[in-house]
N, C-alpha and C. Protein backbone atom coordinates (compact mmCIF):
# COMPACT_ATOMS: atom_id res chain seq x y z
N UNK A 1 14.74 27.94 -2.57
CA UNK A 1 14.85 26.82 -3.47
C UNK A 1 16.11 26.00 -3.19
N UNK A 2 17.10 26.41 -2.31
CA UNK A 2 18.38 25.91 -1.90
C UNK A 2 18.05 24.14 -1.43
N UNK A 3 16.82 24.24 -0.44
CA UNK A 3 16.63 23.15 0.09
C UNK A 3 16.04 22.02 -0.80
N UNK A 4 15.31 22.37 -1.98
CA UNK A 4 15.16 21.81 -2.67
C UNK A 4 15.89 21.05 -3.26
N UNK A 5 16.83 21.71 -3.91
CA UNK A 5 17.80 21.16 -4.90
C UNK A 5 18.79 20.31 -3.86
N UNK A 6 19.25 20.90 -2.59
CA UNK A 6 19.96 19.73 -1.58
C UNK A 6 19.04 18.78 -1.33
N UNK A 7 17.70 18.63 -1.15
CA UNK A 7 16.71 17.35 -1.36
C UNK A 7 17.10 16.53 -2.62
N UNK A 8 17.00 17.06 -3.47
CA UNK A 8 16.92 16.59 -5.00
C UNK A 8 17.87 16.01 -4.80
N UNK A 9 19.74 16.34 -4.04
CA UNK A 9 20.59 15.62 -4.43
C UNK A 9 20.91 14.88 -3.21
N UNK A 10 20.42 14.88 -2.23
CA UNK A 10 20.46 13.87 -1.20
C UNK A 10 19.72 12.25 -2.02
N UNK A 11 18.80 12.85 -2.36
CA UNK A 11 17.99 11.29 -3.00
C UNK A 11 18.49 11.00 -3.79
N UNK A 12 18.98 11.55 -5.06
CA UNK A 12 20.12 11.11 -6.06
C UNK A 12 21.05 10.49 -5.45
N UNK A 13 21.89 11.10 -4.56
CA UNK A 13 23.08 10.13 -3.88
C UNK A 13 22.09 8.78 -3.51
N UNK A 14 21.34 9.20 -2.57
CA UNK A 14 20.80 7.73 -2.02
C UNK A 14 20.58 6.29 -3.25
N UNK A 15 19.60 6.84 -4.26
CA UNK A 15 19.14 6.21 -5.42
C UNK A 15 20.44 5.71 -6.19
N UNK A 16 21.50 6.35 -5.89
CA UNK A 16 22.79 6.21 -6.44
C UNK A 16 23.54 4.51 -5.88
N UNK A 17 23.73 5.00 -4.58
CA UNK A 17 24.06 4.53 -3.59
C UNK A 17 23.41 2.31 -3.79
N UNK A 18 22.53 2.99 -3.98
CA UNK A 18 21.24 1.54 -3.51
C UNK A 18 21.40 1.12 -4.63
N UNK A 19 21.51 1.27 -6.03
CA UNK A 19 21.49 0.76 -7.60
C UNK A 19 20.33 0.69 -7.65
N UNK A 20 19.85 0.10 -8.66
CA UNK A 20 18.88 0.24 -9.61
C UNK A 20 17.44 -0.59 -9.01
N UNK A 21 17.62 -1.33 -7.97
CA UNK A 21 16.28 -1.80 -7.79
C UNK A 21 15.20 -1.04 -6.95
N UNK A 22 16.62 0.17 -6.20
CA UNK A 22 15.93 0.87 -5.65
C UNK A 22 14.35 1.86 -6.53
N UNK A 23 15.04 2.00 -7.71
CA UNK A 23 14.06 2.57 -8.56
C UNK A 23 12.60 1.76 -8.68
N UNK A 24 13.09 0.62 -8.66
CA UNK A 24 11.83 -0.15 -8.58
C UNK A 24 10.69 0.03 -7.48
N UNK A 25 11.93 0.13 -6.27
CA UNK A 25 11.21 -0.23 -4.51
C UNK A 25 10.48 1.47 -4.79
N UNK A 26 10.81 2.49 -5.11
CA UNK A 26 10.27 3.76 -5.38
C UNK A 26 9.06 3.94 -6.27
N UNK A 27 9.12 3.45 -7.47
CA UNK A 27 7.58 2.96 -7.85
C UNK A 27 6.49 2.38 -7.30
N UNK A 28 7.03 1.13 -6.53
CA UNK A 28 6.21 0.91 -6.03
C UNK A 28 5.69 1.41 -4.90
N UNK A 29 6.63 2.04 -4.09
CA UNK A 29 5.67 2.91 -2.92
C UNK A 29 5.47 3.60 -3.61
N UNK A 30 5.54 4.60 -4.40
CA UNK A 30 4.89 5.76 -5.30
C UNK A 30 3.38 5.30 -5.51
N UNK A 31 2.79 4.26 -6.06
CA UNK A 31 1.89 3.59 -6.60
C UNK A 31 0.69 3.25 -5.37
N UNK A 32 1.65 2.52 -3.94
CA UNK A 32 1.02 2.14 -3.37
C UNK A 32 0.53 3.13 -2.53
N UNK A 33 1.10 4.18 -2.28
CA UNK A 33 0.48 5.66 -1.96
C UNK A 33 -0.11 6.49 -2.61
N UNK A 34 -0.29 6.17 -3.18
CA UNK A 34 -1.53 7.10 -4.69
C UNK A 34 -2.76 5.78 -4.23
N UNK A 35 -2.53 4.64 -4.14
CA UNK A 35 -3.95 3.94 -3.55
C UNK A 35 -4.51 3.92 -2.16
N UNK A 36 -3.35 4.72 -1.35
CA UNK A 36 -4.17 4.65 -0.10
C UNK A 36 -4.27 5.74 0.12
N UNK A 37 -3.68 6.76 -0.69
CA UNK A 37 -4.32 8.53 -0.91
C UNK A 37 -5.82 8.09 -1.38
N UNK A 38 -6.05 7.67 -2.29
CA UNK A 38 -7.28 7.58 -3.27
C UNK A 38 -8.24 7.02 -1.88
N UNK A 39 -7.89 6.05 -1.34
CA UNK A 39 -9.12 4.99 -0.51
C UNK A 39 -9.19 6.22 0.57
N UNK A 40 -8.13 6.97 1.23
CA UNK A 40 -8.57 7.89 2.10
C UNK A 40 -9.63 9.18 1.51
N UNK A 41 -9.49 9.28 0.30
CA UNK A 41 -10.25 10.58 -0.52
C UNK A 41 -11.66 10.08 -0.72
N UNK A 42 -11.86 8.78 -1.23
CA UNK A 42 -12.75 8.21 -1.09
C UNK A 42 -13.88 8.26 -0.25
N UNK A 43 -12.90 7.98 0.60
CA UNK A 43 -13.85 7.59 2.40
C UNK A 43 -14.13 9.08 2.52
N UNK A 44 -13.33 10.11 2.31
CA UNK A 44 -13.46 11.47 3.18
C UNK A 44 -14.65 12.22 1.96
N UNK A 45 -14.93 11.41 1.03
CA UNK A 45 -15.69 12.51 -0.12
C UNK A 45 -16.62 12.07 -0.45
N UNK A 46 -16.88 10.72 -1.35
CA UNK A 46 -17.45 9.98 -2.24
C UNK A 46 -18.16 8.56 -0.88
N UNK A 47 -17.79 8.28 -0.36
CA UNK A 47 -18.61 7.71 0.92
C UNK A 47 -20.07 7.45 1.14
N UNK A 48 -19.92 8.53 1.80
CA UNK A 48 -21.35 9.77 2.25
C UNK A 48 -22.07 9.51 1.43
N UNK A 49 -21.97 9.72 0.01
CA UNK A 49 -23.15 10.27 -0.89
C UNK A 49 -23.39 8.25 -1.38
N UNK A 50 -22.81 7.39 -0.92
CA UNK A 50 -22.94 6.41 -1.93
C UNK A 50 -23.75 5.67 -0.81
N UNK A 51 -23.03 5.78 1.19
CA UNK A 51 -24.06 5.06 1.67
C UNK A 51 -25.60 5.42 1.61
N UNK A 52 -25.71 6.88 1.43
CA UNK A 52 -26.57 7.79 1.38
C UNK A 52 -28.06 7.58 0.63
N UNK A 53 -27.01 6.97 -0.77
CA UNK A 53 -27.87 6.27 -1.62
C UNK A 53 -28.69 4.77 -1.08
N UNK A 54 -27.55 3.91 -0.69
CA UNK A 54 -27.85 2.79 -0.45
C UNK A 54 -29.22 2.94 0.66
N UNK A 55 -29.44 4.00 1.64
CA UNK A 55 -30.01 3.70 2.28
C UNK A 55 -31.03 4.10 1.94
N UNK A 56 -31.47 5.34 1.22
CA UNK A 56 -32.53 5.74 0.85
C UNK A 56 -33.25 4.49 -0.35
N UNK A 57 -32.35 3.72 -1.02
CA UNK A 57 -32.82 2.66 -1.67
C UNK A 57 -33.71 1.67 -0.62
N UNK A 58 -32.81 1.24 0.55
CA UNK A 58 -33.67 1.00 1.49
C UNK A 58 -34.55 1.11 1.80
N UNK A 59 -34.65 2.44 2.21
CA UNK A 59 -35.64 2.99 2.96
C UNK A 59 -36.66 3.83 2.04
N UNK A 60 -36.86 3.38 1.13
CA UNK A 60 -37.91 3.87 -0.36
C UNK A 60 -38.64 2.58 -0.25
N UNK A 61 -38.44 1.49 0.26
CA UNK A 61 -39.08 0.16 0.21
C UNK A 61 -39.78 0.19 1.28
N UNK A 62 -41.36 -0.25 0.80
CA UNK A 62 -42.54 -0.60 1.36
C UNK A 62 -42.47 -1.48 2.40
N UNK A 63 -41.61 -2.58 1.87
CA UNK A 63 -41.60 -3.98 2.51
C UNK A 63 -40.21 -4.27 2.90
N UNK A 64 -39.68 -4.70 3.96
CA UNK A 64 -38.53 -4.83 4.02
C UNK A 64 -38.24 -5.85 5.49
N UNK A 65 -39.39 -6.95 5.41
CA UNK A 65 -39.18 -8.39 6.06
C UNK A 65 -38.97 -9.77 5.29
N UNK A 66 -39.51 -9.66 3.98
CA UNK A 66 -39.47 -10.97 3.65
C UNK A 66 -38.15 -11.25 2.99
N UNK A 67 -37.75 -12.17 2.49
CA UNK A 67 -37.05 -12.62 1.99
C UNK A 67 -36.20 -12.01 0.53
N UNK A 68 -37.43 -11.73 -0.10
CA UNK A 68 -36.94 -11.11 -0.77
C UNK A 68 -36.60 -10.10 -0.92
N UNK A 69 -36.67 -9.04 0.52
CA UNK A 69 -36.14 -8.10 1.03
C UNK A 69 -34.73 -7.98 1.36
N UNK A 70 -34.80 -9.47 2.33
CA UNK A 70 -33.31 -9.46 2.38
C UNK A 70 -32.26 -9.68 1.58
N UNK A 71 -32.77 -10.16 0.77
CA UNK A 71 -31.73 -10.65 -0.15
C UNK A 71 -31.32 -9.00 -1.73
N UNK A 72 -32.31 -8.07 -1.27
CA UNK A 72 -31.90 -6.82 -1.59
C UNK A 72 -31.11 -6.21 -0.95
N UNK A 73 -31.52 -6.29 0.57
CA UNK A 73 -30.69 -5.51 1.50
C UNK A 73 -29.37 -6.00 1.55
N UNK A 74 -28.85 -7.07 1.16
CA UNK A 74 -27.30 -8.30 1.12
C UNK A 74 -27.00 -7.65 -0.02
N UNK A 75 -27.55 -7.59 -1.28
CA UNK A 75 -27.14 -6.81 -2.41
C UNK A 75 -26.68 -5.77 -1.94
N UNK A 76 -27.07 -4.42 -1.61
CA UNK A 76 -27.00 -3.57 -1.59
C UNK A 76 -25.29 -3.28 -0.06
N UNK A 77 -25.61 -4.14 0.52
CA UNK A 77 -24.47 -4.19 1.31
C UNK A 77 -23.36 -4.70 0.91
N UNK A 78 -23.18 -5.68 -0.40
CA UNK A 78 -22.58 -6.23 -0.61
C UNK A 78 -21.92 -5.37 -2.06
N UNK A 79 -22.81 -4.84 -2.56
CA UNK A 79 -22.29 -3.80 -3.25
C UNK A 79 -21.67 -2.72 -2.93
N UNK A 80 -21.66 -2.46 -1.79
CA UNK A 80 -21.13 -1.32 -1.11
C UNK A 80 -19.73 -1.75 -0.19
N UNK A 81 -19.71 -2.97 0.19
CA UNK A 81 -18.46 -3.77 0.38
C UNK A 81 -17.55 -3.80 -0.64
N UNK A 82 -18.13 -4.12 -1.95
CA UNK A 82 -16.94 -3.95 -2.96
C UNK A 82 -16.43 -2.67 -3.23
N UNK A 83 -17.17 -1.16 -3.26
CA UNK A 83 -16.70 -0.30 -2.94
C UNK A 83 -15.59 0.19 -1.96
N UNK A 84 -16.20 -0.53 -0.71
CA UNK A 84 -15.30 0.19 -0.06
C UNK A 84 -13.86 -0.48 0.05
N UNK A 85 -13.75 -1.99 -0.16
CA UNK A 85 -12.59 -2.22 -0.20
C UNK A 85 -11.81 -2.17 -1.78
N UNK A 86 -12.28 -1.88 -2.29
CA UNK A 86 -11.00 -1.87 -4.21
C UNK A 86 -10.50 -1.23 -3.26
N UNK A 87 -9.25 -2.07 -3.49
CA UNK A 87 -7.46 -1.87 -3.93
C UNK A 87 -7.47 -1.82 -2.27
N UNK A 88 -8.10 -2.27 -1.38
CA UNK A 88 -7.33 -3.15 -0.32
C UNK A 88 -6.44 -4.12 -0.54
N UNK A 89 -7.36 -5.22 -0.85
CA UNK A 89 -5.41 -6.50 -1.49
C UNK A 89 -4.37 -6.19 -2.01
N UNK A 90 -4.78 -4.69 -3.37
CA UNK A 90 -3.72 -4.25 -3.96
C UNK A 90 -2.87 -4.24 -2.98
N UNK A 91 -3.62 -2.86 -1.80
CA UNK A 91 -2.41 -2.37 -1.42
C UNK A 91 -1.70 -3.23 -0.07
N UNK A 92 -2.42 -4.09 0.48
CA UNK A 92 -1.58 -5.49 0.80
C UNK A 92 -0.46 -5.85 0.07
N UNK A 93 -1.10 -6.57 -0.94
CA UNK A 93 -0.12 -7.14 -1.36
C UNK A 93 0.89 -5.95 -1.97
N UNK A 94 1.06 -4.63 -2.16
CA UNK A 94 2.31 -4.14 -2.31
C UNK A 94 3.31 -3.88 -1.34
N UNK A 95 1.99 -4.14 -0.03
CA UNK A 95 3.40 -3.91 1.42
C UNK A 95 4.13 -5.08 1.49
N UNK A 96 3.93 -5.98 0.93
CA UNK A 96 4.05 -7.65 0.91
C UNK A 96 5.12 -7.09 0.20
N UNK A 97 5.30 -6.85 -0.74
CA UNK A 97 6.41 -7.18 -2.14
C UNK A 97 7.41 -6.27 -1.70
N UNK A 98 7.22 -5.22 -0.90
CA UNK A 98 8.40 -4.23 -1.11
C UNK A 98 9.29 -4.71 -0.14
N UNK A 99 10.02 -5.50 0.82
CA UNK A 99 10.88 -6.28 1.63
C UNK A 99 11.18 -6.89 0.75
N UNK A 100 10.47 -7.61 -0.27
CA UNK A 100 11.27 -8.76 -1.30
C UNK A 100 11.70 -8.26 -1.92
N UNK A 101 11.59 -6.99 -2.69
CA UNK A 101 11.97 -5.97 -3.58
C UNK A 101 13.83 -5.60 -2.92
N UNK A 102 13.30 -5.42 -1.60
CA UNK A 102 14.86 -4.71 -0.73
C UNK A 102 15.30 -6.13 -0.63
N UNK A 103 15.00 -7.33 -0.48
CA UNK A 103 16.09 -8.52 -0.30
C UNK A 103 16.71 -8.64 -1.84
N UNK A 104 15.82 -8.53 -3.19
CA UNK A 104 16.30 -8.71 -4.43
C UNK A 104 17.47 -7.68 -4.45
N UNK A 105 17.19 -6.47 -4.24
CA UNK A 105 18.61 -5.45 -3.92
C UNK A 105 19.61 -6.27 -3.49
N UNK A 106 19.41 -6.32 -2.05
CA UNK A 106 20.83 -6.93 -1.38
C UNK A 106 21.62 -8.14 -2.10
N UNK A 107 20.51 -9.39 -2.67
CA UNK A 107 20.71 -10.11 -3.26
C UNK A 107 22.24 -10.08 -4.72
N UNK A 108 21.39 -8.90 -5.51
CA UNK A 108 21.70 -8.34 -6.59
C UNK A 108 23.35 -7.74 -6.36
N UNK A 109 23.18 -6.92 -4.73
CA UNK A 109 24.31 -6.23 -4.70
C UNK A 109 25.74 -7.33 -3.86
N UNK A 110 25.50 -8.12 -3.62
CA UNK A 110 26.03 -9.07 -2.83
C UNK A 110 26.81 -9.55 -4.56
N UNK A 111 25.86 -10.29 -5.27
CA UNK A 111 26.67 -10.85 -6.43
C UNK A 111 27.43 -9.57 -7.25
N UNK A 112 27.50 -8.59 -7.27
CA UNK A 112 28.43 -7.57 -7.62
C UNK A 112 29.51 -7.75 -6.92
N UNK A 113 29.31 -7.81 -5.36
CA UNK A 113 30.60 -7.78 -4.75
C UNK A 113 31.34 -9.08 -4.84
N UNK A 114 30.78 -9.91 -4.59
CA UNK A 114 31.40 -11.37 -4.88
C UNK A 114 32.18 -11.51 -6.21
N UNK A 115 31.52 -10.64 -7.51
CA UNK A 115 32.11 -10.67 -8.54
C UNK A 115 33.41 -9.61 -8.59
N UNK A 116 33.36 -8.50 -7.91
CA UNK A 116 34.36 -7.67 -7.69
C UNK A 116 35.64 -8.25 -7.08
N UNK A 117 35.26 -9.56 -6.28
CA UNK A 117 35.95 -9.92 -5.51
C UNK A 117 36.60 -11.33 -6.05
N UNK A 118 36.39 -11.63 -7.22
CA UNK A 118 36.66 -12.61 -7.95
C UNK A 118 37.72 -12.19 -8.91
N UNK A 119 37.09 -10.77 -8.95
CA UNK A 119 37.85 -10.47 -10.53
C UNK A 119 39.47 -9.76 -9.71
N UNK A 120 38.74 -9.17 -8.51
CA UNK A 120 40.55 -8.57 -8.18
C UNK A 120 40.90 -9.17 -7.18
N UNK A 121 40.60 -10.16 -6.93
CA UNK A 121 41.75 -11.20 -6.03
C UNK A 121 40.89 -11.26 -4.69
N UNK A 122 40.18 -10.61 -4.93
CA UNK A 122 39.11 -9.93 -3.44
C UNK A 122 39.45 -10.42 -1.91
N UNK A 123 41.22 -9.56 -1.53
CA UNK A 123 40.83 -9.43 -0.16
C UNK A 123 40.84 -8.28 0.74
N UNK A 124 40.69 -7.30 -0.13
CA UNK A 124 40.50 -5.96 0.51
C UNK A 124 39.39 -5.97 1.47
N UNK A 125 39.12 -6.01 2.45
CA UNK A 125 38.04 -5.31 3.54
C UNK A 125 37.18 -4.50 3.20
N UNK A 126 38.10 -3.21 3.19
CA UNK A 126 37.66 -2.06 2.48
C UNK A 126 36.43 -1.95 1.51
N UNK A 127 37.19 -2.52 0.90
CA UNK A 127 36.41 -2.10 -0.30
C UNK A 127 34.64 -3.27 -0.62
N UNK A 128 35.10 -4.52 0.11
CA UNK A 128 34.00 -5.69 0.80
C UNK A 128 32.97 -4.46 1.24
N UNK A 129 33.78 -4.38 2.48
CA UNK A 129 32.69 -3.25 3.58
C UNK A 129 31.89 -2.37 2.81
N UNK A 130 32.15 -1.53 1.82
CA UNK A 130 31.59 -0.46 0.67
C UNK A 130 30.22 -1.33 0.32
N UNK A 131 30.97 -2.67 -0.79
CA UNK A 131 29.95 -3.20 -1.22
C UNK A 131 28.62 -3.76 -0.72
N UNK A 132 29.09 -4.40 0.50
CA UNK A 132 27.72 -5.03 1.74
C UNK A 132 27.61 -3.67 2.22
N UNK A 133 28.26 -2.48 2.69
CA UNK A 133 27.21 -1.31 2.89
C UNK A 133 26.05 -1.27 1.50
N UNK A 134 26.50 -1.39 0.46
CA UNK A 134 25.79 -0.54 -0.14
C UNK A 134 24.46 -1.58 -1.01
N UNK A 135 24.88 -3.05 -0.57
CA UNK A 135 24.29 -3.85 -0.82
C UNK A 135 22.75 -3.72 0.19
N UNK A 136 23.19 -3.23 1.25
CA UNK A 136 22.08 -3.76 2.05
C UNK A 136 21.07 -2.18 2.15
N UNK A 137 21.30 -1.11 1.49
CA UNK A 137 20.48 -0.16 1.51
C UNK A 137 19.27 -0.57 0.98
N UNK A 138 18.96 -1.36 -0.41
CA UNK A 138 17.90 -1.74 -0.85
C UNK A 138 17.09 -2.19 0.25
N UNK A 139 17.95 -3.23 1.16
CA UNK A 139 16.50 -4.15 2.10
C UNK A 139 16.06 -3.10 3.14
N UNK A 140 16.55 -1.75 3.55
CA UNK A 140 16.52 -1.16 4.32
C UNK A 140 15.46 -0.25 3.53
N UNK A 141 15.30 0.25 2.45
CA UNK A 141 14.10 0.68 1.76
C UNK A 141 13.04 0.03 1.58
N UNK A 142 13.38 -1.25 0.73
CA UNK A 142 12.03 -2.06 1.21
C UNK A 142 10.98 -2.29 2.45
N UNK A 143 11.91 -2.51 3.60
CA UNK A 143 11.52 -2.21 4.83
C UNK A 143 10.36 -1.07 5.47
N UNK A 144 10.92 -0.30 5.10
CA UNK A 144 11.15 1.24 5.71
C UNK A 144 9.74 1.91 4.68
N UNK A 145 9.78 1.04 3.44
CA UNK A 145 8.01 1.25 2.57
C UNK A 145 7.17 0.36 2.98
N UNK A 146 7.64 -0.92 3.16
CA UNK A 146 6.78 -1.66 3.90
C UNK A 146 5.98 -1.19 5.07
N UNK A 147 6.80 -0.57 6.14
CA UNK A 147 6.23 -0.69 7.55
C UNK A 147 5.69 1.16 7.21
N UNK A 148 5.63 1.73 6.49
CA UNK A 148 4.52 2.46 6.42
C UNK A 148 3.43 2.45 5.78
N UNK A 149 3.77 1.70 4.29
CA UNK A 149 2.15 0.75 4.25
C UNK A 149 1.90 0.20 5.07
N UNK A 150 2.51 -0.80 5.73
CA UNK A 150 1.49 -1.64 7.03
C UNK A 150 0.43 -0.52 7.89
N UNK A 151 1.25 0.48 8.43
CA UNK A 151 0.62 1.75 9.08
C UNK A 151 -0.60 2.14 8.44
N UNK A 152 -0.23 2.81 7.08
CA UNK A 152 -1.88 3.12 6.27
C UNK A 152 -2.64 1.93 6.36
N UNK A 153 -2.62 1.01 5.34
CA UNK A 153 -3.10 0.13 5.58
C UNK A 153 -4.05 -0.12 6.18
N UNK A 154 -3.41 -0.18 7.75
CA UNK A 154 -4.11 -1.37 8.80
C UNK A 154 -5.24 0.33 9.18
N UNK A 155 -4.94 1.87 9.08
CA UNK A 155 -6.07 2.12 9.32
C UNK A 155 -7.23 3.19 7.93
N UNK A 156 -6.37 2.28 6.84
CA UNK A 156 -7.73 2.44 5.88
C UNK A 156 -8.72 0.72 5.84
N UNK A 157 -7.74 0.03 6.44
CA UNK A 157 -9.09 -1.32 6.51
C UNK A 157 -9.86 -0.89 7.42
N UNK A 158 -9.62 -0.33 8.51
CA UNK A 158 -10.18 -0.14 10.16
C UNK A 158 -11.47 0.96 9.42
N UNK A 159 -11.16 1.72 8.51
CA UNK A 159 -12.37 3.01 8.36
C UNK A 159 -13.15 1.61 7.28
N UNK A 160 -12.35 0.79 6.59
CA UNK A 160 -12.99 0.05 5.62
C UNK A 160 -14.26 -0.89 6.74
N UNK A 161 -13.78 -1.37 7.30
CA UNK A 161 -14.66 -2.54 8.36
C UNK A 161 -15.90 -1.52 9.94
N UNK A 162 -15.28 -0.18 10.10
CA UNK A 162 -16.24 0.46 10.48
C UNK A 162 -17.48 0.95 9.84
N UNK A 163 -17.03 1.68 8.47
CA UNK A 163 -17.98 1.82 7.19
C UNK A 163 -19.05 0.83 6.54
N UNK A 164 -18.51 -0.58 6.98
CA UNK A 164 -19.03 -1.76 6.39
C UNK A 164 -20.25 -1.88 7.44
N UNK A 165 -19.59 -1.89 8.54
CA UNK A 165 -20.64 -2.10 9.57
C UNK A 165 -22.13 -1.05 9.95
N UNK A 166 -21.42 0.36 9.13
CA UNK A 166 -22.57 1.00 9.99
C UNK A 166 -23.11 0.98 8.77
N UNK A 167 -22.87 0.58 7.43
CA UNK A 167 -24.40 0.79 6.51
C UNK A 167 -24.95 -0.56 6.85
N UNK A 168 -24.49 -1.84 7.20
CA UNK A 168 -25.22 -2.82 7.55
C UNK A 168 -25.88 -2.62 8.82
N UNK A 169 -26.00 -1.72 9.91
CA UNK A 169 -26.94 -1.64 10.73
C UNK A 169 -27.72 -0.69 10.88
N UNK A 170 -27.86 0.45 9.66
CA UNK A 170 -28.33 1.35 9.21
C UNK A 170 -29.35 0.63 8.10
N UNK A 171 -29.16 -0.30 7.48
CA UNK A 171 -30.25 -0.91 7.09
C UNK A 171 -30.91 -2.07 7.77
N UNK A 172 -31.87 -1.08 8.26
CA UNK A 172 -32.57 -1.78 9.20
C UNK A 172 -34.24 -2.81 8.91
N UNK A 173 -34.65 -3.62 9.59
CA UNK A 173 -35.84 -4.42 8.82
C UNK A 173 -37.09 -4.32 9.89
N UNK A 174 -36.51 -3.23 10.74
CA UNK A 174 -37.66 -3.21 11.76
C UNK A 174 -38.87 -1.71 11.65
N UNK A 175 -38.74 -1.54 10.90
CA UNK A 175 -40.38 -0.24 10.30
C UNK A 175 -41.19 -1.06 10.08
């Protein structure tokens, strides 16, 4: 349990370190990884049984040239498109926000130091250097959540747009 508790207080220092927006930039990857856990559990569980359905809906049909066939078979693909992508944009747009999240940090921590540096005459180095260190940890988290959502991401769309494709050529109009 040693390593634990030196975990526990490595991130405390860090969370320390970064101030308070870091808490924010931590929710939100918290959040945005519980949605691309979920879209991977999805795909690996609940999938299967839903194209499964779709096709046997398909393929329970007598007729499946005219028109009004197709425009079942577009349903049924198109219903299964909205499945498979919920909480794609979400989780876009949270890789989006978390760099702005780490610039609002730096932002935030920059006017601390400027104000530190107002109030005591501010020409210590020193103590400058502290503040822009510690200013710029936020954008370095933001970052650093960003470019591993980008990673998930780009290959839960890739299972999203392979998935899409093979129930659309799995419903087929040629029986």
């Amino acid at each position: 349990m040693y390593w634990l508790d030196s975990a526990y207080e490595a991130v405390a220092r860090f969370m320390e370190m970064g101030g308070n927006v870091l808490w924010l930039i931590a929710f939100v990857l918290f959040a945005m990884w519980m949605l691309i856990f979920e879209r991977v559990w999805y795909f690996k569980l609940t999938w299967k049984s839903d194209v499964a359905k779709a096709i046997s809906i398909w393929e329970g049909r007598s007729e499946r040239s005219s028109w009004a066939a197709q425009q079942i078979r577009e349903k049924l693909i198109s219903e299964s498109k909205l499945q498979i992508n919920q909480y794609l944009p979400l989780i876009k747009t949270l890789v989006a926000v978390c760099p702005l999240l780490g610039l609002l940090g730096t932002v935030t921590g920059m006017i601390e130091v400027f104000h530190i540096m107002a109030v005591t005459g501010g020409g210590d180095a020193r103590s400058m250097a502290g503040g822009v260190s510690r200013a710029t940890i936020p954008t370095m988290a933001g970052m650093v959540a960003a470019l591993s959502g980008v990673f998930a991401n780009t290959y839960v769309t890739q299972i999203a747009e392979r998935e899409s494709e093979f129930l659309a050529d799995n419903l087929t109009t040629d029986h």
